[in-house]
C-alpha atoms as a PDB file:
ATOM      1  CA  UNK A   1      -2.537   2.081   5.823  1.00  0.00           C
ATOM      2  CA  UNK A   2      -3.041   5.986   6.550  1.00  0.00           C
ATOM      3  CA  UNK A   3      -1.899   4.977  10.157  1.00  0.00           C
ATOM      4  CA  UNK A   4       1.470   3.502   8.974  1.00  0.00           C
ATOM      5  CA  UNK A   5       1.843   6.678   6.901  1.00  0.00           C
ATOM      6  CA  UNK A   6       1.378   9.184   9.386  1.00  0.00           C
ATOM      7  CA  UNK A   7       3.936   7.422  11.092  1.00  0.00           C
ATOM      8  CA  UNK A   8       6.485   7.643   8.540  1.00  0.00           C
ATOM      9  CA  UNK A   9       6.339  11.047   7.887  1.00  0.00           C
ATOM     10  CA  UNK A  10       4.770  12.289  10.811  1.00  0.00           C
ATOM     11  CA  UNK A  11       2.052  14.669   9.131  1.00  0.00           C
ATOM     12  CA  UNK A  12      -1.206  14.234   8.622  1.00  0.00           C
ATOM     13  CA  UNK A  13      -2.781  11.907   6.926  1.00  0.00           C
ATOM     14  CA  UNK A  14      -6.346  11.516   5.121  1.00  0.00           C
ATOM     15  CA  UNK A  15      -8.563   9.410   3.376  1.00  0.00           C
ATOM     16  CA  UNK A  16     -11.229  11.270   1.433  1.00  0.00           C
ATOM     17  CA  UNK A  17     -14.156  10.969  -1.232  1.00  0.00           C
ATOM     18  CA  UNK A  18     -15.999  12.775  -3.795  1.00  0.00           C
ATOM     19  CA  UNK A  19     -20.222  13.543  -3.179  1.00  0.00           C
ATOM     20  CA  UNK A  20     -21.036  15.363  -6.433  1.00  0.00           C
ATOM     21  CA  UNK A  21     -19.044  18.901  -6.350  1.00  0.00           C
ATOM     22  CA  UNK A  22     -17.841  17.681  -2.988  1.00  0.00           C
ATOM     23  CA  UNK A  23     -15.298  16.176  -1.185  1.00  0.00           C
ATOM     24  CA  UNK A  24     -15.832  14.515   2.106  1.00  0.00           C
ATOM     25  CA  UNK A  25     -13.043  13.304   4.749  1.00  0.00           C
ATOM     26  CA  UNK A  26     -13.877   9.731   5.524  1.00  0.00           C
ATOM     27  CA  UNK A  27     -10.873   9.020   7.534  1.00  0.00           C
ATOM     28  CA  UNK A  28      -7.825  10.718   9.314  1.00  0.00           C
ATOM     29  CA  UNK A  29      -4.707  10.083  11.360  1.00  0.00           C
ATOM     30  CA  UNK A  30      -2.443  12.994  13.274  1.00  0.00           C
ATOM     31  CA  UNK A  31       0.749  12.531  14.604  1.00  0.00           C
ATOM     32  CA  UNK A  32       1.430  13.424  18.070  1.00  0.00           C
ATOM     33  CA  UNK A  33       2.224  17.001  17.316  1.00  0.00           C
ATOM     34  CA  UNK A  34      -0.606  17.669  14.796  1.00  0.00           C
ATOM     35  CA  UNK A  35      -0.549  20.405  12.543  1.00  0.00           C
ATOM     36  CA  UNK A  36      -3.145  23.212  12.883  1.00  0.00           C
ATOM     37  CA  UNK A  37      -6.044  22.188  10.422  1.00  0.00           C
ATOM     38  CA  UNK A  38      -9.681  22.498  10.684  1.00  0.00           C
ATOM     39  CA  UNK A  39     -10.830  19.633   9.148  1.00  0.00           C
ATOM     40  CA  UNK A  40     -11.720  16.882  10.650  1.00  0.00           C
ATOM     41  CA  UNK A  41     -14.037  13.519   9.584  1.00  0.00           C
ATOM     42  CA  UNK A  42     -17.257  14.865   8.128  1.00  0.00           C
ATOM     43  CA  UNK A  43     -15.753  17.861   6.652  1.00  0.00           C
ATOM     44  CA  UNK A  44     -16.709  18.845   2.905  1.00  0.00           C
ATOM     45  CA  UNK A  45     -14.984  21.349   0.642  1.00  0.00           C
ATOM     46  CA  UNK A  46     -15.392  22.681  -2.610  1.00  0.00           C
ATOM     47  CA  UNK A  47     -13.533  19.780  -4.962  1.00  0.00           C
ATOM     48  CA  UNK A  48     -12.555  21.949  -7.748  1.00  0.00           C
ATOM     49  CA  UNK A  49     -10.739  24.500  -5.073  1.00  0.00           C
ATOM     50  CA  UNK A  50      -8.523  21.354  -3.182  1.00  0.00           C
ATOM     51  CA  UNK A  51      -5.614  19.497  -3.836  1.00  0.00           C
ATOM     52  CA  UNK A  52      -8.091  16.053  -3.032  1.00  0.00           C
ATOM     53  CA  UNK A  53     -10.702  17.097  -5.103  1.00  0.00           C
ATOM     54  CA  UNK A  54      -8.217  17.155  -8.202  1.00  0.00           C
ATOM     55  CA  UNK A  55      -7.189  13.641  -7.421  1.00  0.00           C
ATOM     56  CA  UNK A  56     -11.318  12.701  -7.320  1.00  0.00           C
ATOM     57  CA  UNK A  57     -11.602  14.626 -10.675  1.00  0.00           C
ATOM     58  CA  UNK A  58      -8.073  12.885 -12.490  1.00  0.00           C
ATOM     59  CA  UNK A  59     -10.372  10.400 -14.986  1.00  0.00           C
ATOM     60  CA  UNK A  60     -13.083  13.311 -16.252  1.00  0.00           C
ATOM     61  CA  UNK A  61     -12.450  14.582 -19.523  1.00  0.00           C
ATOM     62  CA  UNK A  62     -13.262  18.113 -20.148  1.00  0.00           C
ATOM     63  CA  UNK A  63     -16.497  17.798 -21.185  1.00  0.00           C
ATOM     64  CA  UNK A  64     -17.593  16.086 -18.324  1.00  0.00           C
ATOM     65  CA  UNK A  65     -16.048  18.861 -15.536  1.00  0.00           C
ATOM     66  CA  UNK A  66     -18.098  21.403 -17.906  1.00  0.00           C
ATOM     67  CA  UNK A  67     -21.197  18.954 -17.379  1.00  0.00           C
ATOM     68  CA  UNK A  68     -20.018  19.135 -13.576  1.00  0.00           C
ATOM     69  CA  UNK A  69     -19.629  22.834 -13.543  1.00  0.00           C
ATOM     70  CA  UNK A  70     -21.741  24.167 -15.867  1.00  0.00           C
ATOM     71  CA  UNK A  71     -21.039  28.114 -14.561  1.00  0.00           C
ATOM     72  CA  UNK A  72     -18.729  30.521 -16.369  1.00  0.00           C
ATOM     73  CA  UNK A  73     -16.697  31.182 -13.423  1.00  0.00           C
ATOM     74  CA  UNK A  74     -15.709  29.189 -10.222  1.00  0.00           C
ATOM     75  CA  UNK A  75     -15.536  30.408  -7.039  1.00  0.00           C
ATOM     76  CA  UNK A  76     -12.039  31.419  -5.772  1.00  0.00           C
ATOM     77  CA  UNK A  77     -10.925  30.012  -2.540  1.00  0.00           C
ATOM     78  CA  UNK A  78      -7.595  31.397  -3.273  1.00  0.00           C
ATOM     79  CA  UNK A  79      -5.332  32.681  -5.677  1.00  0.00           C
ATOM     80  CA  UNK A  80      -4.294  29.164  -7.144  1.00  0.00           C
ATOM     81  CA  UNK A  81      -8.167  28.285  -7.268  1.00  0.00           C
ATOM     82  CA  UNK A  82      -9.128  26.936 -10.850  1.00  0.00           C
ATOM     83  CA  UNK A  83     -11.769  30.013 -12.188  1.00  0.00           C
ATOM     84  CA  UNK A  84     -13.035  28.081 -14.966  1.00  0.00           C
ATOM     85  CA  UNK A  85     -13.587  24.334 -15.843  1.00  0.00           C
ATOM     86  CA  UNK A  86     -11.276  24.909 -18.507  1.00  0.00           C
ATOM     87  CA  UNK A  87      -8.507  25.740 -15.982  1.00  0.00           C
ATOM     88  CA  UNK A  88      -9.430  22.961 -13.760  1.00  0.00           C
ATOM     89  CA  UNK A  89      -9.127  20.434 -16.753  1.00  0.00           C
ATOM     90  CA  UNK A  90      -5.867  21.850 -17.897  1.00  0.00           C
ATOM     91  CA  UNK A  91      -4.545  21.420 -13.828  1.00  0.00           C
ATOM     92  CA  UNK A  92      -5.920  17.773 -14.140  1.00  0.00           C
ATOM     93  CA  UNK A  93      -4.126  16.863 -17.199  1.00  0.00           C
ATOM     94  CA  UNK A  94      -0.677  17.848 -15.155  1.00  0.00           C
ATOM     95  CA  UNK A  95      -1.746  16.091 -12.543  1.00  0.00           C
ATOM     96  CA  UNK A  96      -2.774  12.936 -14.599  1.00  0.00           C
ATOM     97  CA  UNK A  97       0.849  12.799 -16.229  1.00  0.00           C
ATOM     98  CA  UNK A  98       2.288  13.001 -12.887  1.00  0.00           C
ATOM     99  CA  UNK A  99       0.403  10.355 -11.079  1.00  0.00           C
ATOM    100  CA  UNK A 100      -0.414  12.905  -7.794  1.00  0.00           C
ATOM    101  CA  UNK A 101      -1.228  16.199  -7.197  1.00  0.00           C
ATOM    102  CA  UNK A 102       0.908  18.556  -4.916  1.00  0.00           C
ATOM    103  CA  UNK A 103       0.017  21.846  -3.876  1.00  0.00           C
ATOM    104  CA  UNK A 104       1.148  24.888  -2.188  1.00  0.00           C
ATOM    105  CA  UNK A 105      -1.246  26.798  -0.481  1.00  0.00           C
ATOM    106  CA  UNK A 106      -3.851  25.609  -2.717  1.00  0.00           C
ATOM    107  CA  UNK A 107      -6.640  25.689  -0.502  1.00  0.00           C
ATOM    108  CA  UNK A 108      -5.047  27.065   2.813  1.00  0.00           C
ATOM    109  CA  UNK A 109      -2.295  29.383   2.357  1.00  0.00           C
ATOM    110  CA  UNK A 110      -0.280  28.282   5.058  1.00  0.00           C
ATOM    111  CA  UNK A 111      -1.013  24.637   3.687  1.00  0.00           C
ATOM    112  CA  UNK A 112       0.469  22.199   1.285  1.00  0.00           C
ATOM    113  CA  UNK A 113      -0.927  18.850   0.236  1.00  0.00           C
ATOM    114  CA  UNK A 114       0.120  15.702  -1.818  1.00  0.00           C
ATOM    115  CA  UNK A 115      -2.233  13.154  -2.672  1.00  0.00           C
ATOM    116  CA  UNK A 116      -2.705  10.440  -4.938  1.00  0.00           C
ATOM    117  CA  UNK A 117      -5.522   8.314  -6.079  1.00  0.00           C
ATOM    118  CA  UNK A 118      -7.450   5.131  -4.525  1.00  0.00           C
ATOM    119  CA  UNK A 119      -8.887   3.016  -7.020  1.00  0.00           C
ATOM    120  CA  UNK A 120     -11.383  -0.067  -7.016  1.00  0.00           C
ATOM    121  CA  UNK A 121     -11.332  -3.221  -8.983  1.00  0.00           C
ATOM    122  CA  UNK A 122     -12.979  -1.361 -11.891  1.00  0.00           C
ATOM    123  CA  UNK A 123     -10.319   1.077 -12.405  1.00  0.00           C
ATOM    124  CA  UNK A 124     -12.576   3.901 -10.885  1.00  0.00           C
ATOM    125  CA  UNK A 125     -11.301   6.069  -8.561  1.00  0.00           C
ATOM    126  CA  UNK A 126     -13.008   5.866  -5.396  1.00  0.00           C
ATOM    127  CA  UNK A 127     -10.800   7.785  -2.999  1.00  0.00           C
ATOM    128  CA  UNK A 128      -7.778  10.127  -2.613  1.00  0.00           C
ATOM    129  CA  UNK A 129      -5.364   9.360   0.070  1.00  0.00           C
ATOM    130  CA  UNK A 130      -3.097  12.514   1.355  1.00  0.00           C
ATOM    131  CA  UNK A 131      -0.898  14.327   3.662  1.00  0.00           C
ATOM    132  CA  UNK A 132      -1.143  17.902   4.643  1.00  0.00           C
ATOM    133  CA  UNK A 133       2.337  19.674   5.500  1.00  0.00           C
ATOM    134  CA  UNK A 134       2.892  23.136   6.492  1.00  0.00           C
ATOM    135  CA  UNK A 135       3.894  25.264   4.053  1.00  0.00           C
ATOM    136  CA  UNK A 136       7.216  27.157   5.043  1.00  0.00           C
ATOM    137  CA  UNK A 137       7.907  22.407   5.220  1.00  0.00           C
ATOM    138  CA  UNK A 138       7.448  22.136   2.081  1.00  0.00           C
ATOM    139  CA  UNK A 139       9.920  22.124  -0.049  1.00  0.00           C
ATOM    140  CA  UNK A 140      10.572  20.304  -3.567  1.00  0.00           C
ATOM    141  CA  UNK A 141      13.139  17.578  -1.599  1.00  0.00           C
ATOM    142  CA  UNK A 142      10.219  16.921   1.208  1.00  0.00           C
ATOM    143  CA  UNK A 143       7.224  16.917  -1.392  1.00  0.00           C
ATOM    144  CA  UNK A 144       8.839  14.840  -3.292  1.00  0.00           C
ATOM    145  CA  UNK A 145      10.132  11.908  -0.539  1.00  0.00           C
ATOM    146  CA  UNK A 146       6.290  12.926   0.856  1.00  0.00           C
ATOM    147  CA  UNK A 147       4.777  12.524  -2.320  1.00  0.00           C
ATOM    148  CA  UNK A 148       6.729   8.789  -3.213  1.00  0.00           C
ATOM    149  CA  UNK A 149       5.011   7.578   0.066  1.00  0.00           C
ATOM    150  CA  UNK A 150       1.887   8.805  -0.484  1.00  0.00           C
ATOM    151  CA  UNK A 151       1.691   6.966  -3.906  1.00  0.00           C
ATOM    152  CA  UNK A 152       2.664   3.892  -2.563  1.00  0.00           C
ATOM    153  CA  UNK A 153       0.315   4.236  -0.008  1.00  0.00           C
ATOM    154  CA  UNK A 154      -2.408   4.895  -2.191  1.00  0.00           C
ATOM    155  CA  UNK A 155      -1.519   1.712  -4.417  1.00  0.00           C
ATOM    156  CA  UNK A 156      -1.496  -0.629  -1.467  1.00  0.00           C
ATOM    157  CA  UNK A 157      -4.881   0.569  -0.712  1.00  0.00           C
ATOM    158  CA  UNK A 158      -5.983   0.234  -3.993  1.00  0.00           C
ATOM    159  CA  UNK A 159      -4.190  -3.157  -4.130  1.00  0.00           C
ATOM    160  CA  UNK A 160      -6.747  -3.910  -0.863  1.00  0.00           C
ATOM    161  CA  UNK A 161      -9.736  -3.148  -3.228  1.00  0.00           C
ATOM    162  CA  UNK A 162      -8.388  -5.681  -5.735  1.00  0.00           C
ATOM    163  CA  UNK A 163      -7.238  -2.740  -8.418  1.00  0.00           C
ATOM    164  CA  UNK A 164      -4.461  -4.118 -10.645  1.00  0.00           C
ATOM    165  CA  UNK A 165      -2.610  -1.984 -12.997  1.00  0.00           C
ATOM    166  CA  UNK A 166      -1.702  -5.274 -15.481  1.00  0.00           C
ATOM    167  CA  UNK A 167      -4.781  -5.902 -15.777  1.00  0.00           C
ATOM    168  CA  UNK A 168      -6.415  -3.077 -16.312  1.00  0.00           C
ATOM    169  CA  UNK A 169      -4.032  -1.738 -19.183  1.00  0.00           C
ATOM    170  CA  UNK A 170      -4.252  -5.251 -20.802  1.00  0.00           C
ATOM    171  CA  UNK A 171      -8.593  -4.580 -20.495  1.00  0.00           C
ATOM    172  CA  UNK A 172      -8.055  -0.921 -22.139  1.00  0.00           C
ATOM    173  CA  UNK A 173      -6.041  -2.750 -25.037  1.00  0.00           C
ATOM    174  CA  UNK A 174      -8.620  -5.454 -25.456  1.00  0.00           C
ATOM    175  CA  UNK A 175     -11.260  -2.726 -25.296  1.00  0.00           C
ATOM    176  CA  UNK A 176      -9.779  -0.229 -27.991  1.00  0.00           C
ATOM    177  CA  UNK A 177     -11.854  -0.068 -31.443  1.00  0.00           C
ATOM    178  CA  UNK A 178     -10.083  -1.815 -34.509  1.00  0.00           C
ATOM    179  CA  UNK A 179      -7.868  -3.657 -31.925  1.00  0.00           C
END
């Protein structure tokens, strides 16, 4: 799947996980002409500080980033780095609306990312699948074609781990108190 997509937009393209405050590369494809990054499979980064690590954290509520980062201040990877769990729940909540997370120089100034999330049969997220693109590339018209492949990306994977959308909104209805 990440193959295909770093074909068809020729950046990029990663598959990674969340291990507690963590986020771990699993899996990545370059095109021919990669772009200068420095991770690799095996890497881990601060999740509250990357654009992947907001995708892992999209289904916490606040209380349980605060239960995840307990400390009154974060630390600062960059300028656009969450400080607080407070900030880092009101990012999510954006990002949740939108269905992916883009950002600029989020991590990596000279960096932008898009990713979306990989879920199981449960629902969970399991994974975020992404594409790095330089920065001065970036553009709102590029993010955005970027950004519609990466989601359907994403949902075909998910679709490989048997998540269905249907069905899981039609479980949430059955599931809701007084219903």
């Amino acid at each position: 799947v990440i193959a295909r997509l770093c074909d068809e937009i020729s950046y990029p393209c990663n598959i990674v996980v969340r291990d507690n405050r963590s986020i771990v590369y699993v899996a990545k494809v370059t095109p021919p002409r990669p772009l200068a990054s420095a991770v690799h499979v095996g890497t881990r980064l601060a999740a509250h500080g990357t654009v992947f690590g907001r995708v892992l954290l999209l289904d916490f509520s606040l209380a349980e980033l605060r239960e995840l980062y307990p400390e009154e201040h974060l630390e600062a990877f960059s300028p656009n780095t969450p400080r607080t769990a407070l900030d880092l729940f009101n990012l999510i909540e954006a990002d949740r609306e939108r269905g992916y997370v883009f950002g600029e120089g989020f991590y990596e100034t000279s960096i932008s990312t898009v990713a979306a999330p990989v879920r199981d049969y449960s629902g969970r997220i399991v994974a975020a699948l992404g594409s790095t693109i330089p920065s001065p590339h970036a553009g709102q018209a590029k993010a955005a074609g970027v950004a519609e492949r990466v989601c359907a990306a994403a949902d075909e994977l998910s679709g490989l781990l048997n998540y269905r959308p249907e069905i899981q909104a039609g479980a949430r209805v059955l599931s809701m108190p007084g219903h």
